[in-house]
Protein backbone atom coordinates (compact mmCIF):
# COMPACT_ATOMS: atom_id res chain seq x y z
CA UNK A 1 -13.23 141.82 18.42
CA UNK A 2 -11.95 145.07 17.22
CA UNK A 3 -13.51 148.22 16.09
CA UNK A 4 -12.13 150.96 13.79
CA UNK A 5 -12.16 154.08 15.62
CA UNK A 6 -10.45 156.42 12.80
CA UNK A 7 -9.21 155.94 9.35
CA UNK A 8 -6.34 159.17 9.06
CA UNK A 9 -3.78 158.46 11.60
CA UNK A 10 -0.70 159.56 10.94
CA UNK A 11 1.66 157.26 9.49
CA UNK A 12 4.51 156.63 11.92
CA UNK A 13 6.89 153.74 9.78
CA UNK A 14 9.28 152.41 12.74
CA UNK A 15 9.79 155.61 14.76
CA UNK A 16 6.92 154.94 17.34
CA UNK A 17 8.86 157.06 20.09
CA UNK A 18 6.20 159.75 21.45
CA UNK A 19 3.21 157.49 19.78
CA UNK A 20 2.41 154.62 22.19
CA UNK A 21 1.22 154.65 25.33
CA UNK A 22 -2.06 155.58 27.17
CA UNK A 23 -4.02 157.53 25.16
CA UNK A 24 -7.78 155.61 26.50
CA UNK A 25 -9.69 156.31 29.16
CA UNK A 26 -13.45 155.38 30.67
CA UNK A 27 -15.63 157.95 32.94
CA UNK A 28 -18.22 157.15 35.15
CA UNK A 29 -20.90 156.53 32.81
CA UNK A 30 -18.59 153.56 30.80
CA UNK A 31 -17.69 156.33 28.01
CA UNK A 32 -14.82 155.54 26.41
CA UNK A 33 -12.36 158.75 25.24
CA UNK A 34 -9.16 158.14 22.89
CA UNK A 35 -6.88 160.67 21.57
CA UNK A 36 -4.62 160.01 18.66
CA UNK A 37 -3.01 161.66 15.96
CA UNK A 38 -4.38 162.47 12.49
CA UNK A 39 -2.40 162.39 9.22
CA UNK A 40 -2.22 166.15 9.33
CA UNK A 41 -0.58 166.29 12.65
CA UNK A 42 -3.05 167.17 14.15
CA UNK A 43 -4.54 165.92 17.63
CA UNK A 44 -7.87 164.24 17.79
CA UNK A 45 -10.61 163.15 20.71
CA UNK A 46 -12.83 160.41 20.03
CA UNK A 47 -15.48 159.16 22.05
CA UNK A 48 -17.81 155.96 22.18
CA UNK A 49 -21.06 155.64 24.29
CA UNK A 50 -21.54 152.05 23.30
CA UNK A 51 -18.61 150.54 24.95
CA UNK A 52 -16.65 150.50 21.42
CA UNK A 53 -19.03 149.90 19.12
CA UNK A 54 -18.71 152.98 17.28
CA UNK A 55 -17.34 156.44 17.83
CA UNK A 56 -17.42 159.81 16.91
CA UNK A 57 -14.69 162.57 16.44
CA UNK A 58 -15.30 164.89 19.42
CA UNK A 59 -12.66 167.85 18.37
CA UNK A 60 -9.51 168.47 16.69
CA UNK A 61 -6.66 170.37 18.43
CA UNK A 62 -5.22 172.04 15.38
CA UNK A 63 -2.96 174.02 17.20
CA UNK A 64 0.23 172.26 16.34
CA UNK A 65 1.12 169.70 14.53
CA UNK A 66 4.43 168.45 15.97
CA UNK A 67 2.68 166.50 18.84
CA UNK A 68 4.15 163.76 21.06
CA UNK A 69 3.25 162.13 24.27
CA UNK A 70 -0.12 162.78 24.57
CA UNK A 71 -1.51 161.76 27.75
CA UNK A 72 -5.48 161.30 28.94
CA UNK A 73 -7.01 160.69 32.09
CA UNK A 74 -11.00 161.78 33.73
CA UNK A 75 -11.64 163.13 37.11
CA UNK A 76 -14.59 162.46 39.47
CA UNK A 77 -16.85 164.75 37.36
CA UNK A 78 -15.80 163.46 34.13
CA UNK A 79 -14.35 166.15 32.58
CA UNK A 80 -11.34 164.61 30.55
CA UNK A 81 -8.27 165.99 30.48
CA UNK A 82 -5.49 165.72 27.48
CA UNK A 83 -1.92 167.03 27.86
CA UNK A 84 0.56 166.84 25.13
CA UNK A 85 4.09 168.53 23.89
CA UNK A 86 4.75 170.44 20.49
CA UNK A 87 7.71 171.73 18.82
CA UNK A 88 10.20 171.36 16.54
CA UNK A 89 13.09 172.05 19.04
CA UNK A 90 13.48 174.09 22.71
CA UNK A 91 11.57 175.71 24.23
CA UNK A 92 9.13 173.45 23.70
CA UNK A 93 5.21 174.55 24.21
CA UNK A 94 3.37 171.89 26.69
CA UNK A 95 -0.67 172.64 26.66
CA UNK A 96 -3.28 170.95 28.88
CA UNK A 97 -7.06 170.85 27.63
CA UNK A 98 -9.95 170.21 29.75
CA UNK A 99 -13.08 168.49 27.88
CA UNK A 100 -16.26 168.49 29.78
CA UNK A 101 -19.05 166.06 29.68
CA UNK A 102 -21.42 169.01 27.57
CA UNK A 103 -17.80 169.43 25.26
CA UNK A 104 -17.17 172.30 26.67
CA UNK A 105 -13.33 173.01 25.78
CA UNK A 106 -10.35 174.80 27.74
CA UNK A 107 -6.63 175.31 27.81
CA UNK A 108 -6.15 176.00 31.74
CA UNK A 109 -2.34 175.01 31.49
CA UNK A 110 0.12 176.43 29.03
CA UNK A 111 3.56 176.12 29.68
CA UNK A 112 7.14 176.77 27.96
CA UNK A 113 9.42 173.92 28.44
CA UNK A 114 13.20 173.44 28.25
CA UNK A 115 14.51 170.54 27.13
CA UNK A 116 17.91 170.30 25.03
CA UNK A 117 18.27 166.28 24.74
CA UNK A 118 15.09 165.28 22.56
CA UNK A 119 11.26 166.05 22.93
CA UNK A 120 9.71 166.36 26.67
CA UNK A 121 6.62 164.44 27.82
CA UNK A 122 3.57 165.38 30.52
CA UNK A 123 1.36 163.21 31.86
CA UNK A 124 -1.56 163.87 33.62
CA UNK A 125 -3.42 161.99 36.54
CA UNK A 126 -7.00 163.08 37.84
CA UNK A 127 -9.15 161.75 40.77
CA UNK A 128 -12.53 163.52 42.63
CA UNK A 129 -12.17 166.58 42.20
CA UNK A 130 -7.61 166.77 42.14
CA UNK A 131 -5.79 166.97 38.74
CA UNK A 132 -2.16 166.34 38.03
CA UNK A 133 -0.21 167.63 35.96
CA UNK A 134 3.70 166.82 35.66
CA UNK A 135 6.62 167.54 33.05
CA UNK A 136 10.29 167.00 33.27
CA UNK A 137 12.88 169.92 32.02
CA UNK A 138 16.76 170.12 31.77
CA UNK A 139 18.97 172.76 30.34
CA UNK A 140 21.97 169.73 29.73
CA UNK A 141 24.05 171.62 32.50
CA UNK A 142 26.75 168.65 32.82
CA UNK A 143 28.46 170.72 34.80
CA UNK A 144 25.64 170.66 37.70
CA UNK A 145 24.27 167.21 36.03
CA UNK A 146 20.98 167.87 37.20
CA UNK A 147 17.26 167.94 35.59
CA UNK A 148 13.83 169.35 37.13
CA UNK A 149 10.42 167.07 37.65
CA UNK A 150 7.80 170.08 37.77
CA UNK A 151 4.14 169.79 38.73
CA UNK A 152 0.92 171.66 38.66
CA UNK A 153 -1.81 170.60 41.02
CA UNK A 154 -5.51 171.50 40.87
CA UNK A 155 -7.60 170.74 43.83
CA UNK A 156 -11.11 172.30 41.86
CA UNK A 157 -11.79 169.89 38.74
CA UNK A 158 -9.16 172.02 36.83
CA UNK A 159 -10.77 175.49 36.99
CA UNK A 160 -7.49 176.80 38.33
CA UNK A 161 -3.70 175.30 38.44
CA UNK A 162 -1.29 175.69 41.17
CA UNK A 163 2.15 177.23 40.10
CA UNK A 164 5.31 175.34 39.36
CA UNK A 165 6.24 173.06 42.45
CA UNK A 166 9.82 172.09 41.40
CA UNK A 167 11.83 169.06 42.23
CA UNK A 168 15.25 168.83 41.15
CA UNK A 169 16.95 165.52 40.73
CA UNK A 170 20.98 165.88 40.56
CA UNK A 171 22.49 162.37 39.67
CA UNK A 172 25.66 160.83 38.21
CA UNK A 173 23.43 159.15 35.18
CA UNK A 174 22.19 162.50 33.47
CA UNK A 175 22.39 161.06 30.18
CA UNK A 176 18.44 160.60 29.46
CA UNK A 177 16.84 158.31 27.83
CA UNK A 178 16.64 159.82 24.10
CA UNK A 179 13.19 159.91 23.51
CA UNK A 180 10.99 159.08 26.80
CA UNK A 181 12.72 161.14 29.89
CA UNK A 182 9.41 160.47 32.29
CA UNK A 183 8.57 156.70 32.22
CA UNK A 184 5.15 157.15 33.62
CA UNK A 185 3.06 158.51 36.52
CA UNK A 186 0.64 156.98 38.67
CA UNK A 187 -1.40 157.05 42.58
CA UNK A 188 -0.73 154.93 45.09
CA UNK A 189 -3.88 153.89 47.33
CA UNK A 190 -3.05 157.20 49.46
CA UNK A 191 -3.17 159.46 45.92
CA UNK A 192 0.95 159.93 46.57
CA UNK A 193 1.84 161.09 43.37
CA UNK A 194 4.74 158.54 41.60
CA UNK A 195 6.48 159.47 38.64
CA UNK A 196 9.17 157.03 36.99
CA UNK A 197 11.92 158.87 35.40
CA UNK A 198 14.63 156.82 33.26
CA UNK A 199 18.20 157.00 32.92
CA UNK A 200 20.33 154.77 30.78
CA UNK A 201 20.54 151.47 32.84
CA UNK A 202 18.49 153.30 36.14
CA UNK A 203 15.40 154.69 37.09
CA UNK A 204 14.51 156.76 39.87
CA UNK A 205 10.93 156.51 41.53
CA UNK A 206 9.95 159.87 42.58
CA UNK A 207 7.26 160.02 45.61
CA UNK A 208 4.93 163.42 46.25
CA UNK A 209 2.07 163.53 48.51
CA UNK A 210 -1.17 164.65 46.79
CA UNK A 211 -0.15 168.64 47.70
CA UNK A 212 3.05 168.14 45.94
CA UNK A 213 4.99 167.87 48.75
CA UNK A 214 8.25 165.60 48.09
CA UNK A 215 8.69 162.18 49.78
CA UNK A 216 11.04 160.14 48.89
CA UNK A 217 13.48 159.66 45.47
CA UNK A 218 14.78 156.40 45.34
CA UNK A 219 17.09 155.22 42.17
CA UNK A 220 16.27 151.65 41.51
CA UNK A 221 18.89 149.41 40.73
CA UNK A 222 18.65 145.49 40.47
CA UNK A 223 15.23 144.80 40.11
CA UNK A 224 14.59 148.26 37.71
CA UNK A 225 18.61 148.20 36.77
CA UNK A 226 19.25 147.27 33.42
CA UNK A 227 21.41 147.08 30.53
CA UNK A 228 19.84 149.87 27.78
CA UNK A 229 16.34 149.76 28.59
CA UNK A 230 13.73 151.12 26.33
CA UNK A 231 10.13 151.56 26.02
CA UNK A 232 9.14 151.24 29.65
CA UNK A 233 5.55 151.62 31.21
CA UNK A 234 4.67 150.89 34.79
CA UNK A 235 1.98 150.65 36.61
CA UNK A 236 1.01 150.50 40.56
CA UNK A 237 -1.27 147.84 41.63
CA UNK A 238 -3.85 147.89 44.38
CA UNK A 239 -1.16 147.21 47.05
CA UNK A 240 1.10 149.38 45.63
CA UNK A 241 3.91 147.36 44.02
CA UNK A 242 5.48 148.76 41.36
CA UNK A 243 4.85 147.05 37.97
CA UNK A 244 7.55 148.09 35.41
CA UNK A 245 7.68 146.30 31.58
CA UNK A 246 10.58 147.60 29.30
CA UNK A 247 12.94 145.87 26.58
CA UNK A 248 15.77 144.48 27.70
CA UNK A 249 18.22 145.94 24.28
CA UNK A 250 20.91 143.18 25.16
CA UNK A 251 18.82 139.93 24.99
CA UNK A 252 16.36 141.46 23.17
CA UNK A 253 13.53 140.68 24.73
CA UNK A 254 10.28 142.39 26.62
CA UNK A 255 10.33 141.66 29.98
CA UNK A 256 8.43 142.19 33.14
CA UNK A 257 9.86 142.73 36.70
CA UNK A 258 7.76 143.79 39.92
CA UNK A 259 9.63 146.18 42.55
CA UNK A 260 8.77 144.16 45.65
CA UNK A 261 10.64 140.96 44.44
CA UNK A 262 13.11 141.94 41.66
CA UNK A 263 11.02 139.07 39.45
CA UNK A 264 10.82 139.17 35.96
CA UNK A 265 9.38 137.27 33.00
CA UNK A 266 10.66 137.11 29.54
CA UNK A 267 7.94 137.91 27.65
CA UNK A 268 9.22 137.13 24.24
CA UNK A 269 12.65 136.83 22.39
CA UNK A 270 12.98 139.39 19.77
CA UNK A 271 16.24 138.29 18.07
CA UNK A 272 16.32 141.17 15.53
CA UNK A 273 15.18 144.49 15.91
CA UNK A 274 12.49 145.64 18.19
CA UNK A 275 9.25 148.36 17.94
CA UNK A 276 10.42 150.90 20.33
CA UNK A 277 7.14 152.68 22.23
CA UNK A 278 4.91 149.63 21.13
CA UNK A 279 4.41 148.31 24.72
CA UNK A 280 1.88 149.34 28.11
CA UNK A 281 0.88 147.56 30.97
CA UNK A 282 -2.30 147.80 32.64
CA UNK A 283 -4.02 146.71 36.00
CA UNK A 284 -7.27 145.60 35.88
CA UNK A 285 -9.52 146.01 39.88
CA UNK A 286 -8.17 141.68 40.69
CA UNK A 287 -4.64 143.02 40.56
CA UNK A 288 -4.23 141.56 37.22
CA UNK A 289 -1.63 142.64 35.00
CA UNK A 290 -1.94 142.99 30.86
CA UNK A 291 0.52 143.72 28.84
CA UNK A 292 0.37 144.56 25.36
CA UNK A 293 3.59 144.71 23.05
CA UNK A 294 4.41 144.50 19.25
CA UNK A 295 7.02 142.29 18.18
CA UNK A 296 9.10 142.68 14.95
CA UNK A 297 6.26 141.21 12.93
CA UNK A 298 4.36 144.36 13.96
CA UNK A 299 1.50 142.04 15.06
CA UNK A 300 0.52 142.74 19.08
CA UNK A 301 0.59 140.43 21.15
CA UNK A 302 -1.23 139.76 24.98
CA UNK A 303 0.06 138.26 28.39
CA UNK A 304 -1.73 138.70 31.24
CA UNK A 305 -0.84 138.08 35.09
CA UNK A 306 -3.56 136.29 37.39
CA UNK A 307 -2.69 138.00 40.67
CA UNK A 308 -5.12 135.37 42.69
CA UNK A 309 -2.88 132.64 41.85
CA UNK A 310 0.22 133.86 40.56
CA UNK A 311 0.61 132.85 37.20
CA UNK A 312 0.80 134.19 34.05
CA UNK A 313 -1.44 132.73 30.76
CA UNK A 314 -0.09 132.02 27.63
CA UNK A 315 1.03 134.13 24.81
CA UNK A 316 -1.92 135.62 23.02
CA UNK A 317 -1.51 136.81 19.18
CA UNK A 318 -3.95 139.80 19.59
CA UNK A 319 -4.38 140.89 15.64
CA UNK A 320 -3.50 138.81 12.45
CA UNK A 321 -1.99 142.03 10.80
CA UNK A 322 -0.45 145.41 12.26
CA UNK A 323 -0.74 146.02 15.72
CA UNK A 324 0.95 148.93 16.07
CA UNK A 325 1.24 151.66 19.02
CA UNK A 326 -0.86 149.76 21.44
CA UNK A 327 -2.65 151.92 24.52
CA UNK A 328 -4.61 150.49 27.41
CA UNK A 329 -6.55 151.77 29.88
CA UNK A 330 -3.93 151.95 33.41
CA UNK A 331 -6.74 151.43 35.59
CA UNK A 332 -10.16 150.07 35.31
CA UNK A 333 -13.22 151.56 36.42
CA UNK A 334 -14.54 150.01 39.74
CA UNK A 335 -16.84 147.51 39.24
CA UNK A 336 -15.43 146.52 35.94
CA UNK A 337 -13.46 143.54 35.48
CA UNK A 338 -11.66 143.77 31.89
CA UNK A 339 -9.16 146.19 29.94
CA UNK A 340 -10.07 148.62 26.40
CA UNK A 341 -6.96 148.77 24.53
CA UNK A 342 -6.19 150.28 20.83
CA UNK A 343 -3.83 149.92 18.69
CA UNK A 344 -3.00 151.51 15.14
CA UNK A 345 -3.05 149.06 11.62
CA UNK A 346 -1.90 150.30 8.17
C-alpha cells in the first residue's frame, strides 16, 4: 500500500540524474522525514507521525531552485539534517540545514564548490551526537589528473562544523562519471566513514576513521570493475561487506555484486534504454538487501536478498503505473524489521 505524500513534484521526463536516491529517513520516535522537489524548484521536507499514513509539509527551502542530490539522514537527538547542491554552473553553492524535532531551522554549513565536469553531490551521515558531511571537487586539471573528497565533521549534534579535511585522489581514470561523481557514503560497524567515488569502468572505496583521519583508498576492479556503469548505490551491511547495485550499459541490465565475493545477480534485462538514477539499495537490521529499480516501463520493481539463507525472492512489480525516482531508507531503525521507500508517479 502506498500513500501520496505530495502532489507538485517537479516533473523530471527521462533525465532522473540528481533525482533518485535517499531522500527518507526514520528518527527515534518512528517519524518518517522525506525531502523532494516541488514543481517550482524548490526543496521540500515532509514529515509523517503515523508511519505513512499521512503527512504534512514541514518547510520549503526556497533558496534556489536548481537543486540536485539532496541527501537526508537523523542523528541520536533527532534533529534531521538535509544537504543538497545548487547552481547553474561552477562554483557551485552546497548548503547543509539542520531541522530539529521543535522545527527549529539552520544553515550551519555553506560552502562554494568547484566542479567543471557536471553538477557535484554531498551526502550526509549522522549518528549520537557525530554528523558527516562530505562533497567531492575538481578543477579538470588533466595535467595533475587529480580530484578532492572534502569533509566536515561535527562531533556536537551540528552546532558547529569542523573545517575542510581534504583528501586528494590522483588516478589515471579522471574522467568522472557525468552526472553522479560520489556513489554514496556510509559507516561501517566502527563509524569509519566510506565514501564510493566512480570513475568510468572503476570505483575507488575511500576509508576515514570517524575524526576524518584517512585509512585506506582502494580502486576496485573485478568485482566493482565494469564496462560503463551507471546509477550505482551501495550500501554496507552489518558485517561490513560492501553492497554495490549499478547498470551494467553493455548488457543492459541492473545488477548486483557484493565486495567480499565478486558475486552478482542480474536483476533484470533491459534490452532498450534504461532510467538512469531510478535505482537504491537498502539493508534492513537481518542483513537483508532491497533493491528498488525502474525499468523502461517506468513501473518499479522489488528484489530482495534473505541474508539467513542466501537467496534472493522473486521479482516483485511494486506499482501498476509510474514508479519513478525510487528512495529507501539505507538503514533501518533497530528494532524494526522492514524498509519505507518512495517513489514519484505522474
Amino acid at each position: 500500500m502506498s500513500n501520496q505524500i505530495d502532489n507538485d513534484a517537479k516533473i523530471i521526463a527521462d533525465s532522473n540524474w540528481g533525482f533518485g536516491g535517499h531522500k527518507i529517513v526514520r528518527n527515534s520516535s518512528g517519524h518518517i522525514y522525506v525531502v523532494q522537489i516541488n514543481d517550482s524548484g524548490y526543496l521540500e521536507l515532509h514529515k509523517s507521525n503515523d508511519d505513512g499514513d499521512t503527512w504534512s509539509n514541514i518547510t520549503t527551502f526556497n533558496d534556489a531552485v536548481t537543486i540536485v542530490h539532496p541527501c537526508i539522514d537523523v542523528d541520536g537527538n533527532d534533529n534531521v539534517y538535509i544537504t543538497y547542491c545548487y547552481g547553474a554552473s561552477s562554483p557551485y553553492t552546497m548548503k547543509l540545514k539542520k531541522v530539529t524535532p521543535a522545527n527549529v531551522i539552520t544553515t550551519p554549513v555553506t560552502e562554494t564548490i568547484y566542479f567543471e565536469t557536471k553538477t557535484p553531490n554531498s551526502y550526509v551521515r549522522a549518528y549520537d551526537d557525530t554528523v558527516h558531511l562530505v562533497w567531492i571537487e575538481n578543477t579538470y586539471d588533466l595535467s595533475t589528473e587529480s580530484v578532492d573528497i572534502i569533509s566536515q565533521i561535527s562531533s556536537d549534534y551540528g552546532v558547529s562544523f569542523s573545517s575542510n579535511i581534504d583528501y586528494n585522489l590522483t588516478t589515471t581514470h579522471l574522467a568522472m562519471d557525468e552526472y553522479q561523481p560520489i556513489i554514496g557514503l556510509d559507516l561501517d560497524s566502527s563509524y569509519n566513514i566510506a565514501v564510493a567515488v566512480y570513475y568510468p569502468n572503476y570505483y575507488h572505496m575511500i576509508k576515514f576513521l570517524p575524526n576524518g583521519t584517512f585509512i585506506s583508498d582502494t580502486q576496485m576492479t573485478g568485482a566493482f570493475g565494469a564496462t560503463a556503469q551507471r546509477g550505482s548505490d551501495f550500501v554496507l551491511n552489518k558485517n561490513d561487506e560492501i553492497w554495490n547495485a549499478f547498470f551494467y550499459y553493455s548488457s543492459y541490465q541492473w545488477r548486483i555484486k557484493t565486495y567480499n565475493d565478486g558475486s552478482h545477480l542480474n536483476l533484470a534485462e533491459i534490452v532498450t534504454s534504461f532510467k538512469p538514477g531510478n535505482m537504491v539499495i537498502g539493508c534492513d537490521n537481518d542483513n537483508n538487501i532491497y533493491i528498488y529499480y525502474t525499468k523502461t516501463d517506468e513501473k518499479l520493481y522489488l528484489r530482495k536478498y534473505i541474508s539467513d539463507t542466501d537467496t534472493w525472492e522473486a521479482e516483485v512489480t511494486v506499482t501498476t503505473g509510474d514508479g519513478m525516482r525510487p528512495s529507501c531508507e539505507l538503514h533501518v531503525l533497530p528494532g524494526k524489521s522492514f524498509i519505507h521507500y518512495t517513489f514519484f508517479s505522474d
